[in-house]
N, C-alpha and C. Protein backbone atom coordinates (compact mmCIF):
# COMPACT_ATOMS: atom_id res chain seq x y z
N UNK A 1 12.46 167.59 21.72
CA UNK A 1 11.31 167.71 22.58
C UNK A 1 10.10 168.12 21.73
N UNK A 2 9.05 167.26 21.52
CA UNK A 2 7.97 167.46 21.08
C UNK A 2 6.28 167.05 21.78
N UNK A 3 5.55 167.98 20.87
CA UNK A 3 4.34 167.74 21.22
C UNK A 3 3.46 167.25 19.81
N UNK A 4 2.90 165.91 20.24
CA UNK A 4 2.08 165.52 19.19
C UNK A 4 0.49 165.83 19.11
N UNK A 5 0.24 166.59 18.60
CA UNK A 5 -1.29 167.38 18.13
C UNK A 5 -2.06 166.95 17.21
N UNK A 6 -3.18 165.97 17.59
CA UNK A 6 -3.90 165.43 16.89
C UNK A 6 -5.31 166.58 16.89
N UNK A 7 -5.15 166.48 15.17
CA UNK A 7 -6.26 167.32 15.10
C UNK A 7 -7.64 166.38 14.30
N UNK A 8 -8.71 166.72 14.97
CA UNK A 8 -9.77 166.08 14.27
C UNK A 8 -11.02 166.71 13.69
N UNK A 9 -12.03 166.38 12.72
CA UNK A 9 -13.19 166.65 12.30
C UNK A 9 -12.74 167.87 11.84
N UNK A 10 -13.77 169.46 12.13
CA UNK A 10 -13.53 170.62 11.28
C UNK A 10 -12.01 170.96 11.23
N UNK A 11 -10.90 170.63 12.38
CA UNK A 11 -10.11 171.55 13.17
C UNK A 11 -8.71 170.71 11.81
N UNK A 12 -9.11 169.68 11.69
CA UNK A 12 -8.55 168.57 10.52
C UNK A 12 -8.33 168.99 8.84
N UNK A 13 -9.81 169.34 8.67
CA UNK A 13 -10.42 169.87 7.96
C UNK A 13 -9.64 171.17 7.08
N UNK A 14 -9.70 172.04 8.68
CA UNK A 14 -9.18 173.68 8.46
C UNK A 14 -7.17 173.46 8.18
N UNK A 15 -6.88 172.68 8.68
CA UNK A 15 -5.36 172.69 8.91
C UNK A 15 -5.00 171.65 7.52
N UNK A 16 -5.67 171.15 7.15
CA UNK A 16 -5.24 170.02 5.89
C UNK A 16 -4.42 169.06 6.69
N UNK A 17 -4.29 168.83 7.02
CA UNK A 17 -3.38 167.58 8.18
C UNK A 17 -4.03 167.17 9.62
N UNK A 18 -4.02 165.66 9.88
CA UNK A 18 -4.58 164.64 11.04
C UNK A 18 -3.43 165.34 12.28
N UNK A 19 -2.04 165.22 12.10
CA UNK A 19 -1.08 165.42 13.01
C UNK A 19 -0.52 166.03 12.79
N UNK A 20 0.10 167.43 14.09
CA UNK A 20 1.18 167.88 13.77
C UNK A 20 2.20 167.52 14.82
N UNK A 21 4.08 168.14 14.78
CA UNK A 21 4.83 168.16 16.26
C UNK A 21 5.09 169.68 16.36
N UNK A 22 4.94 169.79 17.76
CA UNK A 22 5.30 171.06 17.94
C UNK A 22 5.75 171.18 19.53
N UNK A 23 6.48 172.31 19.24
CA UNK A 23 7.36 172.55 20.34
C UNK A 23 6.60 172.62 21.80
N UNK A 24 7.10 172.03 23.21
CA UNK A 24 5.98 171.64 24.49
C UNK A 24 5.92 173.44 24.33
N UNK A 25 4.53 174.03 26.26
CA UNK A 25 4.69 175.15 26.30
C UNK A 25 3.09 175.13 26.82
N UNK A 26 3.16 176.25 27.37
CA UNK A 26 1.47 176.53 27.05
C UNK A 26 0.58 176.32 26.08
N UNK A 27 -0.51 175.67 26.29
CA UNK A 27 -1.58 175.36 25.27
C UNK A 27 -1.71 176.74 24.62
N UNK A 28 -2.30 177.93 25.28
CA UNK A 28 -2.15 178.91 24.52
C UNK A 28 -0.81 178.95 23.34
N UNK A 29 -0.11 179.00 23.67
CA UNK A 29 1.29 179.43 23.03
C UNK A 29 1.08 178.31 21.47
N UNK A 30 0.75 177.12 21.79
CA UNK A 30 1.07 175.78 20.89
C UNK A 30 -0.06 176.19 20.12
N UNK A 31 -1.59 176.83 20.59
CA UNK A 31 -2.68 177.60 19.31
C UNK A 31 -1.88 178.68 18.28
N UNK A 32 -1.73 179.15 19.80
CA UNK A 32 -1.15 180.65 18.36
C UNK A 32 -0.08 180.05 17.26
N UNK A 33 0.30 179.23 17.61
CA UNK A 33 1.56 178.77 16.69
C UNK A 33 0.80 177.49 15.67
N UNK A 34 0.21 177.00 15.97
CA UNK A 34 -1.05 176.64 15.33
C UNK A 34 -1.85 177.42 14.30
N UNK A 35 -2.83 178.24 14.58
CA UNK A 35 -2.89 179.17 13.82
C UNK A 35 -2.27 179.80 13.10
N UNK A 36 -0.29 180.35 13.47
CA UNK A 36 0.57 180.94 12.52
C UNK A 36 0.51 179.90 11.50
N UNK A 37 1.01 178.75 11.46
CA UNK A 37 1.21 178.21 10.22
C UNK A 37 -0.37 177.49 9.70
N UNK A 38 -0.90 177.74 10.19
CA UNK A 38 -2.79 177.32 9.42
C UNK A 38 -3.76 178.46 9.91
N UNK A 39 -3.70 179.61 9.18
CA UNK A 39 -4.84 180.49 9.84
C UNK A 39 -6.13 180.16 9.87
N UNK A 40 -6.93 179.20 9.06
CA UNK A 40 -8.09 178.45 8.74
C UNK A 40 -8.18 178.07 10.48
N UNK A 41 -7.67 177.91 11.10
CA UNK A 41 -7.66 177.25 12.35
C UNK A 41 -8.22 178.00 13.76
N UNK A 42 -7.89 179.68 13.15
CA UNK A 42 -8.37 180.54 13.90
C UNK A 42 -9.57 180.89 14.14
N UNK A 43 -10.41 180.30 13.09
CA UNK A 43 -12.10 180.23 13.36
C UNK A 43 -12.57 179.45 13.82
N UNK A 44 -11.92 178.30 14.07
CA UNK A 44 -12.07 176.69 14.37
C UNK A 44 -11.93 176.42 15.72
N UNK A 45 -10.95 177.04 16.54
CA UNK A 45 -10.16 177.00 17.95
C UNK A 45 -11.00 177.15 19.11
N UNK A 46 -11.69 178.51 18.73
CA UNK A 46 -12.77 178.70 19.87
C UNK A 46 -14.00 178.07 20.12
N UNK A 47 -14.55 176.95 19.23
CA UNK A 47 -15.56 176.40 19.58
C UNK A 47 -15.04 174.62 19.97
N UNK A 48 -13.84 174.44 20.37
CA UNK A 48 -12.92 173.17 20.59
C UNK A 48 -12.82 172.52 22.05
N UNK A 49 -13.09 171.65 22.23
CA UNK A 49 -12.63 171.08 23.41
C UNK A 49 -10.77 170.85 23.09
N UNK A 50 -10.40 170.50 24.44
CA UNK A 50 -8.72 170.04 24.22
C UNK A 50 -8.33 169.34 25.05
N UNK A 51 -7.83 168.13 24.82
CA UNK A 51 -7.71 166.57 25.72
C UNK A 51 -6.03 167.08 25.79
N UNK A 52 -5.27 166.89 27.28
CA UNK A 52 -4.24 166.67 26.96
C UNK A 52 -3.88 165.17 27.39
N UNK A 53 -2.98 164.28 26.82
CA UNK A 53 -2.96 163.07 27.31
C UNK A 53 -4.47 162.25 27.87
N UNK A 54 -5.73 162.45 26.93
CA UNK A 54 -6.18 162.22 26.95
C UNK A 54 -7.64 162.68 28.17
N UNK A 55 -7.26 163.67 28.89
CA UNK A 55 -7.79 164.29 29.99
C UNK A 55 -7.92 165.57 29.69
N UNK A 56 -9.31 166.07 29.33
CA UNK A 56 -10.10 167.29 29.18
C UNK A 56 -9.26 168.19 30.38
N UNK A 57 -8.91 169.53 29.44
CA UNK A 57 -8.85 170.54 30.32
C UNK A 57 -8.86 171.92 30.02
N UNK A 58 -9.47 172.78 30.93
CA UNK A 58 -10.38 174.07 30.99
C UNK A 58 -9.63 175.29 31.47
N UNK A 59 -10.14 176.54 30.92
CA UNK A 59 -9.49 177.26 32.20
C UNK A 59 -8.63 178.02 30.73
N UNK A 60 -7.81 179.31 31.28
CA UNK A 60 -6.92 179.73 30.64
C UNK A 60 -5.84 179.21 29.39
N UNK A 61 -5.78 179.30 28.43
CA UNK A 61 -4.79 178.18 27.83
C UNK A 61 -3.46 178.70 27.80
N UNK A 62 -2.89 180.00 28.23
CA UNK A 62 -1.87 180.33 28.88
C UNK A 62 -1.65 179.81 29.88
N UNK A 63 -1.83 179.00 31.13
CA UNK A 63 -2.21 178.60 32.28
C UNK A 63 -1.70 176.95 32.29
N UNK A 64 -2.28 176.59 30.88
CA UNK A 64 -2.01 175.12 30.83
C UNK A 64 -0.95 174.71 30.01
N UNK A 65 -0.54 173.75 31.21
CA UNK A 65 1.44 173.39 30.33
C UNK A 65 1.02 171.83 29.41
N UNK A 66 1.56 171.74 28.82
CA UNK A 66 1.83 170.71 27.53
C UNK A 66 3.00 170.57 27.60
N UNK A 67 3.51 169.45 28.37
CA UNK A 67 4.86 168.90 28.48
C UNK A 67 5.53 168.30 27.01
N UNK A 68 6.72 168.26 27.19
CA UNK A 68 7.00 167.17 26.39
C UNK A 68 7.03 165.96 26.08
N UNK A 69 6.59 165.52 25.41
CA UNK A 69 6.44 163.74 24.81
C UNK A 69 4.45 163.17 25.09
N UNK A 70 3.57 164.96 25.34
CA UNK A 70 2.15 164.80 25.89
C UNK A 70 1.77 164.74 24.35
N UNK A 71 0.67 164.04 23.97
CA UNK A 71 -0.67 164.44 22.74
C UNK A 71 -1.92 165.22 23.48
N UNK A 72 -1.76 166.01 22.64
CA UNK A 72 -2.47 166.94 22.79
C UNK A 72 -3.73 166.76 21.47
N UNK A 73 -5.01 166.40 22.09
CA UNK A 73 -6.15 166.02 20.78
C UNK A 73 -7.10 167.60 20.53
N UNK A 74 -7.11 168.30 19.60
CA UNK A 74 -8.16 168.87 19.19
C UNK A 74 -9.53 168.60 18.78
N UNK A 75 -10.50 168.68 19.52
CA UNK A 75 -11.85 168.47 19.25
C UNK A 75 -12.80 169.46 18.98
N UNK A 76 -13.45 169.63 17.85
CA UNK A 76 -14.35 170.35 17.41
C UNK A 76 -15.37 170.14 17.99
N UNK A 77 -16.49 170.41 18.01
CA UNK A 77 -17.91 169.81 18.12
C UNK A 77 -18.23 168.75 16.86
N UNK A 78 -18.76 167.68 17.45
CA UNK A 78 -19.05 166.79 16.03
C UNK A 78 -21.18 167.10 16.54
N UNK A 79 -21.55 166.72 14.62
CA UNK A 79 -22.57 167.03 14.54
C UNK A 79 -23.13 165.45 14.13
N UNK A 80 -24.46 165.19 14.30
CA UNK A 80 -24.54 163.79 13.97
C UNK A 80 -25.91 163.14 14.35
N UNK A 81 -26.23 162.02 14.57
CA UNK A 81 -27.27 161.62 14.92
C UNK A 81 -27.33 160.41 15.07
């Protein structure tokens, strides 16, 4: 049972890797465990949007489940013009 975590722009950046798998669970739960193995990530997290299966969602990230076999996309703010 996995979760595929696409990370992009700074959040990419901070973690040295595009993708990770990680165990389903609360979005909260799948950061912190995130952060354990890339702490660079912990400065990065709070300014992020987070698509699950492709659908923005808000709110507590203890609160929000991340099933198994979902992608889960990390989005930074992109800067640009």
């Amino acid at each position: 049972m996995t979760v595929s975590v696409r990370l992009f722009a700074a959040a990419r950046a901070a973690a040295g890797v595009g993708e990770v798998q990680v165990d389903p669970g609360s979005l909260g739960t799948i950061l912190r465990a995130l952060e354990s193995d890339h702490p660079s990530l912990a400065e990065v997290f709070p300014r992020c949007s987070y698509l699950v299966d492709g659908v923005a969602v808000h709110g507590d990230p203890d609160e929000i489940t991340v099933s198994d076999g979902l992608e889960l996309d990390v989005l930074p703010p992109f800067a640009g013009g």
